[in-house]
Protein backbone atom coordinates (compact mmCIF):
# COMPACT_ATOMS: atom_id res chain seq x y z
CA UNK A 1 12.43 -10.64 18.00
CA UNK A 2 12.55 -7.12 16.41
CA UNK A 3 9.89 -6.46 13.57
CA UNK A 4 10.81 -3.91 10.94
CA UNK A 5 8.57 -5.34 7.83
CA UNK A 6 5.42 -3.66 8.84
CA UNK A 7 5.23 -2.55 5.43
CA UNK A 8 4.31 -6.11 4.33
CA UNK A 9 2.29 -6.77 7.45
CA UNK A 10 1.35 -5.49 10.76
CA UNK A 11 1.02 -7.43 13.42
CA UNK A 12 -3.12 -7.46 14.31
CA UNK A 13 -4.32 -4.78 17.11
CA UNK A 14 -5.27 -7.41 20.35
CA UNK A 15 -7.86 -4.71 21.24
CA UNK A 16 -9.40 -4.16 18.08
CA UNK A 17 -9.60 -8.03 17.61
CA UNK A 18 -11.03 -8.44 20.62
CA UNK A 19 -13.49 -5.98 20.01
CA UNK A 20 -14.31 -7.91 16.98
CA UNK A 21 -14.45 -11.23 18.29
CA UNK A 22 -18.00 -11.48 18.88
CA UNK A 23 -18.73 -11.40 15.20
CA UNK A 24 -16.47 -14.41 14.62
CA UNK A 25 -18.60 -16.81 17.46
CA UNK A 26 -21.51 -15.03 18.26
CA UNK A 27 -23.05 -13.15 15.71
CA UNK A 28 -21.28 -15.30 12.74
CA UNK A 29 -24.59 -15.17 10.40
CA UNK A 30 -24.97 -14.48 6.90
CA UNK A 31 -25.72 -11.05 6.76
CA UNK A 32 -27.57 -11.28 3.39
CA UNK A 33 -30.21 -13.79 5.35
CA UNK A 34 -33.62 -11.81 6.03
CA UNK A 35 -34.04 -12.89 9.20
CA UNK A 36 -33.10 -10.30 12.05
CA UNK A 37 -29.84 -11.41 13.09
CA UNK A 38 -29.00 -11.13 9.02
CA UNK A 39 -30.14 -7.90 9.10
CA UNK A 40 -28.58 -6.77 11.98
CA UNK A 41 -25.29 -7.54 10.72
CA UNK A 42 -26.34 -5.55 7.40
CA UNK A 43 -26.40 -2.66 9.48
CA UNK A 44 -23.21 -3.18 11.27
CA UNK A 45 -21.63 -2.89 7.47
CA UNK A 46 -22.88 -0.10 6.62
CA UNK A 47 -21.73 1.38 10.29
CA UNK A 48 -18.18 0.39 9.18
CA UNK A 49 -18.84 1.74 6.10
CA UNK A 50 -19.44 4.88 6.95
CA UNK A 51 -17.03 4.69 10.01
CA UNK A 52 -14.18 4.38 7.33
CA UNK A 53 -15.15 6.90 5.01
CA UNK A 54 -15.34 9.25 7.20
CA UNK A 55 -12.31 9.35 8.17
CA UNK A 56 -11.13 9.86 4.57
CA UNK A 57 -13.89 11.42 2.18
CA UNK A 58 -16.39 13.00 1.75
CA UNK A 59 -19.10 10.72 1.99
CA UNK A 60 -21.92 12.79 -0.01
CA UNK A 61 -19.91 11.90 -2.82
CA UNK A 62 -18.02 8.61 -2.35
CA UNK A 63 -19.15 5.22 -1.63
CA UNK A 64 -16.82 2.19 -0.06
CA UNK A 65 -16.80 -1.57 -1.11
CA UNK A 66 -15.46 -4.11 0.48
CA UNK A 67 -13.30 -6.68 -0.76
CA UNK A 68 -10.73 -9.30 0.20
CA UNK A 69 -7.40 -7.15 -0.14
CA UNK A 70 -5.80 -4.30 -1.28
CA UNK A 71 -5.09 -5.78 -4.51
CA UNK A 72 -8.50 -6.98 -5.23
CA UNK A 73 -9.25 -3.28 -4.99
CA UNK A 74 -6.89 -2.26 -7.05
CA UNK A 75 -7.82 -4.74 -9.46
CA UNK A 76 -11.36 -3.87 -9.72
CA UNK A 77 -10.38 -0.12 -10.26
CA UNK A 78 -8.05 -1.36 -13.07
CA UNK A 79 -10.67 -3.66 -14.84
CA UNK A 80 -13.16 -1.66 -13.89
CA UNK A 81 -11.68 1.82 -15.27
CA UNK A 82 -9.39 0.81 -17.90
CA UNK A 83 -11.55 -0.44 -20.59
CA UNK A 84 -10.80 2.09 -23.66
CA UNK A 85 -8.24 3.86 -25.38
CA UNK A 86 -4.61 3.72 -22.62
CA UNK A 87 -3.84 3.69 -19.61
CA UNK A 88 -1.31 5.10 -17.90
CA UNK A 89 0.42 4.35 -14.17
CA UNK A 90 4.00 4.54 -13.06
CA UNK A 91 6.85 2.18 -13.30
CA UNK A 92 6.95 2.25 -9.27
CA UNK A 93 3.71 0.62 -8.68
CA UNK A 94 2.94 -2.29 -6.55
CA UNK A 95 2.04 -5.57 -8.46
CA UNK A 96 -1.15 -5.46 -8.27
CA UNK A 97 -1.59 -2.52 -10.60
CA UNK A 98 1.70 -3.40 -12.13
CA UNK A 99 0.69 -7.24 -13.30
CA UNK A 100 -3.20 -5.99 -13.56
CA UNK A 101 -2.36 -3.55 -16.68
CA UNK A 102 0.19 -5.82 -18.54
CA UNK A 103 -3.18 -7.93 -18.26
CA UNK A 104 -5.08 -4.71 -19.84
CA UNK A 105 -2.14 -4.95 -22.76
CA UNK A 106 -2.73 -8.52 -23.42
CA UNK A 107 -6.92 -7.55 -23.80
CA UNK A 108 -5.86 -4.62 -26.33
CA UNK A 109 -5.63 -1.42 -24.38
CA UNK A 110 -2.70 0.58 -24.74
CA UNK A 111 -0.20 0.92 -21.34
CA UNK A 112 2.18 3.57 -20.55
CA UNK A 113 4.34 3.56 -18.06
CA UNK A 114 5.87 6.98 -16.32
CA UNK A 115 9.18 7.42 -15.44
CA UNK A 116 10.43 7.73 -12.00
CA UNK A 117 12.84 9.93 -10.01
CA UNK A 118 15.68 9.10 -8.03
CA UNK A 119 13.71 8.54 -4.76
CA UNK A 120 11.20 6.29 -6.39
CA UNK A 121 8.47 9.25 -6.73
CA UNK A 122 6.89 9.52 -10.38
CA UNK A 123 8.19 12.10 -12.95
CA UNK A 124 5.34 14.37 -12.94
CA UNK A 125 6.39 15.88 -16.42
CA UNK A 126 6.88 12.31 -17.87
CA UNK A 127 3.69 11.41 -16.53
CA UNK A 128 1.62 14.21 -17.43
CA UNK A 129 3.09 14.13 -21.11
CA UNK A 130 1.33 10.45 -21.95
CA UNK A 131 -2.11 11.50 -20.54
CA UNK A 132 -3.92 12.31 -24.07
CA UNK A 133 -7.75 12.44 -24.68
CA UNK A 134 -7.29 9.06 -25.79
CA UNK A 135 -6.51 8.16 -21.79
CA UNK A 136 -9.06 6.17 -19.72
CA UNK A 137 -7.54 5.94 -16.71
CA UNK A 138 -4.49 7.24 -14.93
CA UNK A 139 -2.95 5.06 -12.04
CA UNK A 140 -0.26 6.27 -9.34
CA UNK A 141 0.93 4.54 -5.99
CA UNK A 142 0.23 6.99 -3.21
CA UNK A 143 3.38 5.83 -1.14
CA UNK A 144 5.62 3.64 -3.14
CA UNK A 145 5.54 0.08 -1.25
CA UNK A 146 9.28 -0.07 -1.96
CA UNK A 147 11.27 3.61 -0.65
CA UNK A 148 8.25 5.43 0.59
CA UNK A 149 7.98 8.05 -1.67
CA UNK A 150 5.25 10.33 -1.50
CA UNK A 151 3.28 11.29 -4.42
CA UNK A 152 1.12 13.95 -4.35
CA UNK A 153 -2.00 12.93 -5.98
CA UNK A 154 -4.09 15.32 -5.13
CA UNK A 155 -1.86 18.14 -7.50
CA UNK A 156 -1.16 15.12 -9.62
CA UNK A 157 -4.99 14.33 -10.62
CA UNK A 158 -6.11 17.88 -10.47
CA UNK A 159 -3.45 18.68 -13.71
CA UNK A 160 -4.58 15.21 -15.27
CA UNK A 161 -8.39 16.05 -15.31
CA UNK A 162 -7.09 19.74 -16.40
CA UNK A 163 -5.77 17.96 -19.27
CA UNK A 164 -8.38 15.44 -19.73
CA UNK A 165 -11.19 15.74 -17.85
CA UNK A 166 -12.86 12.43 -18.77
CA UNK A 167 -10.02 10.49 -17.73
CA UNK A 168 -10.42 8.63 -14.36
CA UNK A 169 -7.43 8.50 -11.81
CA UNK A 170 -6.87 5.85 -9.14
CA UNK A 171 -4.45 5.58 -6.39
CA UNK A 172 -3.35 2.51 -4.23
CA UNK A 173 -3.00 3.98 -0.88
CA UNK A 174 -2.68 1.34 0.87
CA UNK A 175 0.85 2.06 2.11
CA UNK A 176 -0.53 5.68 3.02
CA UNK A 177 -4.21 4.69 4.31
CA UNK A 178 -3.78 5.44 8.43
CA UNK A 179 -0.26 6.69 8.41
CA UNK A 180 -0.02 9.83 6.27
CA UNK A 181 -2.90 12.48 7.17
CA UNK A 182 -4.44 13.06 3.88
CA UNK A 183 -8.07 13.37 2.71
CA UNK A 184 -9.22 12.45 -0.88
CA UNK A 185 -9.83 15.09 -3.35
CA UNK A 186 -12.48 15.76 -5.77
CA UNK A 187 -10.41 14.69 -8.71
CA UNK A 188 -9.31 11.50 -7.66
CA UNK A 189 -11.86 8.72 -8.78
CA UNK A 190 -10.85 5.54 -7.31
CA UNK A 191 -8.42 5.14 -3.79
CA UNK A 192 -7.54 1.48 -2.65
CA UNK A 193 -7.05 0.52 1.44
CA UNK A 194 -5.77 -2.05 2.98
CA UNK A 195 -6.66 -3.59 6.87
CA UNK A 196 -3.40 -5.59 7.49
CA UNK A 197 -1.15 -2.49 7.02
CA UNK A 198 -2.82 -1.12 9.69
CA UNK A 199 -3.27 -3.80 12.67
CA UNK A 200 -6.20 -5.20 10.42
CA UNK A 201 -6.08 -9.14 9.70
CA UNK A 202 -5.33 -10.35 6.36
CA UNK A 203 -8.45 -11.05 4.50
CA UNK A 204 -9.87 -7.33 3.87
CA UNK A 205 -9.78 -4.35 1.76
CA UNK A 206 -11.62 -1.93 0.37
CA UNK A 207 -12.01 -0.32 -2.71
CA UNK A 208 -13.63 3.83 -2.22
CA UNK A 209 -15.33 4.94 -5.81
CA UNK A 210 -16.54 8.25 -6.68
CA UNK A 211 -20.92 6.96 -6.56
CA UNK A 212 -21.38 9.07 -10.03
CA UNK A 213 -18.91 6.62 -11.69
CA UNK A 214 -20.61 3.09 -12.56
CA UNK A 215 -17.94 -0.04 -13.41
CA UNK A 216 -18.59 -3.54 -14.16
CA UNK A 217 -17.18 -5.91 -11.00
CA UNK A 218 -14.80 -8.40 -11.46
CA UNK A 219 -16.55 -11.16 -9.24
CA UNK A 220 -19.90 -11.78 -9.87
CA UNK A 221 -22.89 -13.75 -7.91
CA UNK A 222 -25.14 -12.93 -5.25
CA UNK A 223 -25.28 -8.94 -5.64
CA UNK A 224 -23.43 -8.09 -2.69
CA UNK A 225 -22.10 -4.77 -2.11
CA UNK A 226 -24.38 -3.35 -4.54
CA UNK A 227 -23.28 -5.79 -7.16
CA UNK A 228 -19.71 -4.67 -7.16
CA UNK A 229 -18.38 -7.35 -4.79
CA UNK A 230 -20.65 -10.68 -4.80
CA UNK A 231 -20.08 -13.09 -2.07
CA UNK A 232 -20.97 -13.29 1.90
CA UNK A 233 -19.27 -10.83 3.15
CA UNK A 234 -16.38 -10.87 6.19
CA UNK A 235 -17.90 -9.38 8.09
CA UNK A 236 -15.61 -10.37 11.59
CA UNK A 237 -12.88 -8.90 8.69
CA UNK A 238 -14.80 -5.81 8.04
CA UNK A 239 -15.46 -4.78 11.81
CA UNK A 240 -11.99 -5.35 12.46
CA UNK A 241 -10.83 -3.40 9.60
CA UNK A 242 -13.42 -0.67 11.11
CA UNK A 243 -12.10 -0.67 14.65
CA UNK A 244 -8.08 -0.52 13.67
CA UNK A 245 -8.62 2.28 10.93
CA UNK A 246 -10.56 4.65 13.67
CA UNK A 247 -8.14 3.67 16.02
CA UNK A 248 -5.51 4.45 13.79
CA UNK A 249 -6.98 8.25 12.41
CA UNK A 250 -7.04 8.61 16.55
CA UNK A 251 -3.28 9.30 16.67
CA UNK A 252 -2.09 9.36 12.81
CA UNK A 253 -0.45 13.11 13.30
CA UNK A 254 0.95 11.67 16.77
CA UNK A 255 2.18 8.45 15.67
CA UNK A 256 3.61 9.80 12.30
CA UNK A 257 5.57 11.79 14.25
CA UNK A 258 6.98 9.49 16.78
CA UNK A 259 8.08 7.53 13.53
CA UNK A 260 9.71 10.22 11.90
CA UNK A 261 11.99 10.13 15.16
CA UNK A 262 12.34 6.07 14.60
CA UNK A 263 13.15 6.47 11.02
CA UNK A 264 15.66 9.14 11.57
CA UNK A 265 17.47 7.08 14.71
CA UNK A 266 17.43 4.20 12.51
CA UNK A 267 19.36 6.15 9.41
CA UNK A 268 21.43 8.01 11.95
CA UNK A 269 22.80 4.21 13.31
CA UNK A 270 23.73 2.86 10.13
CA UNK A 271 27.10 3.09 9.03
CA UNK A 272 27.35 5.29 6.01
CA UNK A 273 30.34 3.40 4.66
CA UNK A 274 28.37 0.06 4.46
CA UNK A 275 24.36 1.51 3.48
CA UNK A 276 23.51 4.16 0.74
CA UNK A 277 19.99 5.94 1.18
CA UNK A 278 17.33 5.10 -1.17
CA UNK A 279 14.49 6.97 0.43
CA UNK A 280 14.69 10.36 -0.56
CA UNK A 281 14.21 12.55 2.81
CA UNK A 282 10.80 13.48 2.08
CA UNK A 283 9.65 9.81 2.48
CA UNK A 284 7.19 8.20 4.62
CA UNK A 285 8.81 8.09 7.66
CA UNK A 286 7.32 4.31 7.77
CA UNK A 287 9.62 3.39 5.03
CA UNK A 288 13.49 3.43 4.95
CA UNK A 289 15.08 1.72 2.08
CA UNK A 290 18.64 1.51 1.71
CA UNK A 291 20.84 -0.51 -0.25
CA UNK A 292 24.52 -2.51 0.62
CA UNK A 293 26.79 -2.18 -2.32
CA UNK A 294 28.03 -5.47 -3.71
CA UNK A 295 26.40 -7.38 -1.45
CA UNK A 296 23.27 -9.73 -1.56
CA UNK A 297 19.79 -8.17 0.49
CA UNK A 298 18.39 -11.81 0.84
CA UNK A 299 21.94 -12.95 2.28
CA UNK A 300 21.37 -10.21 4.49
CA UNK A 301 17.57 -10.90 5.14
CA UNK A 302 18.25 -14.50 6.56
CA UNK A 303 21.65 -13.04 8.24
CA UNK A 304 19.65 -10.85 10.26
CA UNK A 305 16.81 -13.43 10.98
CA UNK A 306 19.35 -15.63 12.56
CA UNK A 307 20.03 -12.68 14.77
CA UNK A 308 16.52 -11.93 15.32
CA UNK A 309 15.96 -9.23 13.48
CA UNK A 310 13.37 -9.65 10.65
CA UNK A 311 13.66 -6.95 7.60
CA UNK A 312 12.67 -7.04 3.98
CA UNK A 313 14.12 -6.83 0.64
CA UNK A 314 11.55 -5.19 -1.56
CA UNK A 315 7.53 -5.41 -1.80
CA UNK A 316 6.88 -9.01 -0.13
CA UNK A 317 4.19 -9.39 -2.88
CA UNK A 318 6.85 -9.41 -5.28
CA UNK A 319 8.82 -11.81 -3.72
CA UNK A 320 8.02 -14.90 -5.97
CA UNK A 321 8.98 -12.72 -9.45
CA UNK A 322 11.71 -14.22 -11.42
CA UNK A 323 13.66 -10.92 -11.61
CA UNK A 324 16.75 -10.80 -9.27
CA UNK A 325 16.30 -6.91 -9.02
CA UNK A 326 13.33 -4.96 -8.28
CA UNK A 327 12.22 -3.20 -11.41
CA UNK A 328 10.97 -0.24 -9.64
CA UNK A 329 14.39 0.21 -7.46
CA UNK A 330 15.87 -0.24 -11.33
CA UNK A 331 13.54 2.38 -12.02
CA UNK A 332 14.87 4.74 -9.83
CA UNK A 333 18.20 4.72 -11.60
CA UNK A 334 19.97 2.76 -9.65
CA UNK A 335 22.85 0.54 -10.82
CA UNK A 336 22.51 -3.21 -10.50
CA UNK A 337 25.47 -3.79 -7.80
CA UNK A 338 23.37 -1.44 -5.35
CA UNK A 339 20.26 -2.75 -6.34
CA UNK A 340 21.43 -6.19 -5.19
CA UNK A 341 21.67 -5.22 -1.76
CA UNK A 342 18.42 -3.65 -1.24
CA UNK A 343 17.02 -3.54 2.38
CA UNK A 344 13.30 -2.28 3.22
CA UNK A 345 13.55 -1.65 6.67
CA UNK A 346 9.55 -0.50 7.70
CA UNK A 347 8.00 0.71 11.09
CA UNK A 348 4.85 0.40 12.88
CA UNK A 349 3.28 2.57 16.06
CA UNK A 350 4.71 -0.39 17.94
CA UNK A 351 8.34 -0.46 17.05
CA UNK A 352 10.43 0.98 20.09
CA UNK A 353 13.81 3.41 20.00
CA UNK A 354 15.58 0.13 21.75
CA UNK A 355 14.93 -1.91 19.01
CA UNK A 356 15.77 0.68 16.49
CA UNK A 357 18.87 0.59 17.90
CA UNK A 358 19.68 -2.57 18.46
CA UNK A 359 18.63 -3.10 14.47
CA UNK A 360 21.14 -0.78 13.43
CA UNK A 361 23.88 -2.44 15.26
CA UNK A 362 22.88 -6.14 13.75
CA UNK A 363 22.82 -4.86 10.38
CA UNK A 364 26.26 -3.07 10.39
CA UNK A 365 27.66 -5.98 11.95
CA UNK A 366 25.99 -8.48 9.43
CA UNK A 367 27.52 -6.00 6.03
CA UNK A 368 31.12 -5.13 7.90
CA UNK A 369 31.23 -9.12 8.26
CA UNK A 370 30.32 -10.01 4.70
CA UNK A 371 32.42 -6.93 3.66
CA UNK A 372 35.60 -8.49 5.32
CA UNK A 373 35.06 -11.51 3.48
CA UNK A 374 34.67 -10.60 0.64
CA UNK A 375 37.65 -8.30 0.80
């Protein structure tokens, strides 16, 4: 089997689950209990706490809470932030921020949506001309989950908070979070992570807050993680999430590299007369969209599984939308015949050159194929 949807999921780290196993049989308490053992494990989250912010902020100034996922985080930020006047985000987010403020409309606050460019990056202008001092909060993707583009948020909230300086600005990074090298900046408020991206299990995200800003929590009940988060926490989840992130921020500038070579072998196999580049070429290099004109990217999906290949369409998280076509590749201008055929094709440190290869090859034999019968 060859595994390009990493971008949906990795698969988990052996090491860094086995390094976490003993907190899944042996030390499986409650750490909230006040016995020793409860304590103990108290400790141990505030280690990974600190462990993980480390390794992207400044720590003086931002705190980390944990919750189940990458979208829960991005919901709290959203619910949490977006309270008053608009809000404003991109038309390329993931669905998590993209279903969480059409929520925000039906409660009464105001949504605007920025428009994208051709590689799926947000239209700074666009975006900058809808921030007013009416704006609450500002939300843009980090990497789009879809092509890979790269926004630059840092530049992107300075100008915002130049413009409105009470206006809070939140990015879901968890396409970026241990792949791109990038610290957080003082002008960005809220920054969502995700462990599965990363050779994390399922089950655990976290949500980093500037401490100086205070927001209600969406779940409430025992008080855990200051109140922001109630309920036991994972904590087998949150050491593992701990171990693959460091392990990760070990070799990001090393493996992002060794990708960039994957992503460009990849592109350079595909036949140009059968695949048309989505990602612009200043993409993550974990991320290559392309599309196949006239053709069908879930014929293709389960054309390629049947050769062992497994690739994705769009954000898996979106997969269960009604839409035939993604509304953020729609966003990006292109026309509905191209959009069709959309392929996310998405690396990890563990995809080899062979299999790169060997992708390529199944994938222009699966469109020439389909091509020739449709001819």
């Amino acid at each position: 089997m060859i595994y390009l949807d990493n971008a949906a999921t990795t698969k988990p780290d052996e090491e860094c689950l086995k390094l976490a196993e003993k907190y899944l049989y042996g030390e499986f308490f409650n750490p909230s209990a006040l016995y020793a053992w409860g304590y103990n494990l108290q400790r141990e989250i505030r280690t990974a706490k600190e462990n993980i912010l480390s390794l992207i902020a400044d720590k003086e100034n931002y705190e980390l809470i944990f919750t189940s996922c990458g979208t829960e985080a991005d919901n709290t930020a959203v619910f949490g932030a977006g309270r008053r006047g608009n809000v404003v985000t991109t038309a390329g987010e993931h669905s998590a921020i993209f279903s969480a403020v059409n929520e925000l409309k039906q409660r009464g606050i105001e949504v605007r949506f920025a428009n994208l460019n051709a590689d799926g990056s947000v239209n700074k202008e666009h975006l900058l001309s809808l921030v007013d001092d009416k704006t609450s909060l500002v939300s843009v993707i980090h990497v789009g989950n879809e092509t890979g583009a790269i926004n630059d948020i840092a530049a992107l909230s300075r100008a915002i908070k130049a413009k409105n300086k009470f206006t809070l600005f939140h990015s879901d990074g968890v396409q970026a979070f241990g792949k791109i090298p990038f610290k957080i900046t003082k002008d960005i408020d809220f920054y969502s992570i995700s462990a599965h991206k990363i050779g994390g299990i399922k089950g655990c995200g976290a949500l980093i807050k500037r401490k100086s800003i205070i927001i209600k929590p969406l779940i409430y009940g025992g008080g855990q993680e200051k109140g922001l988060r109630s309920g036991t926490e994972n904590v087998f989840g949150i050491k593992n999430f701990e171990f693959a992130a460091v392990k990760k921020y070990s070799r990001i500038k090393e493996n992002y590299r060794s990708i960039q070579a994957l992503h460009k072998l990849l592109w350079e196999g595909l036949d140009k007369n059968l695949f048309k580049r989505i990602s612009g070429e200043d993409c993550s290099p974990y991320i290559l969209c392309v599309g196949a004109d006239g053709l069908r990217g879930e014929t293709i999906l389960h054309e390629a599984d049947d050769s062992g290949l497994i690739i994705g369409t769009g954000s898996a998280c979106s997969s269960n939308e009604k839409n035939r076509y993604s509304r953020t590749i729609l966003a990006c201008g292109i026309r509905e015949s191209l959009a069709d055929g959309i392929l996310r094709l998405s690396f990890s440190s563990e995809t080899t050159k062979d299999e790169v290869v060997q992708a390529a090859k199944i994938l222009n034999k699966i469109v020439a194929n389909r091509k020739k019968i449709m001819a």
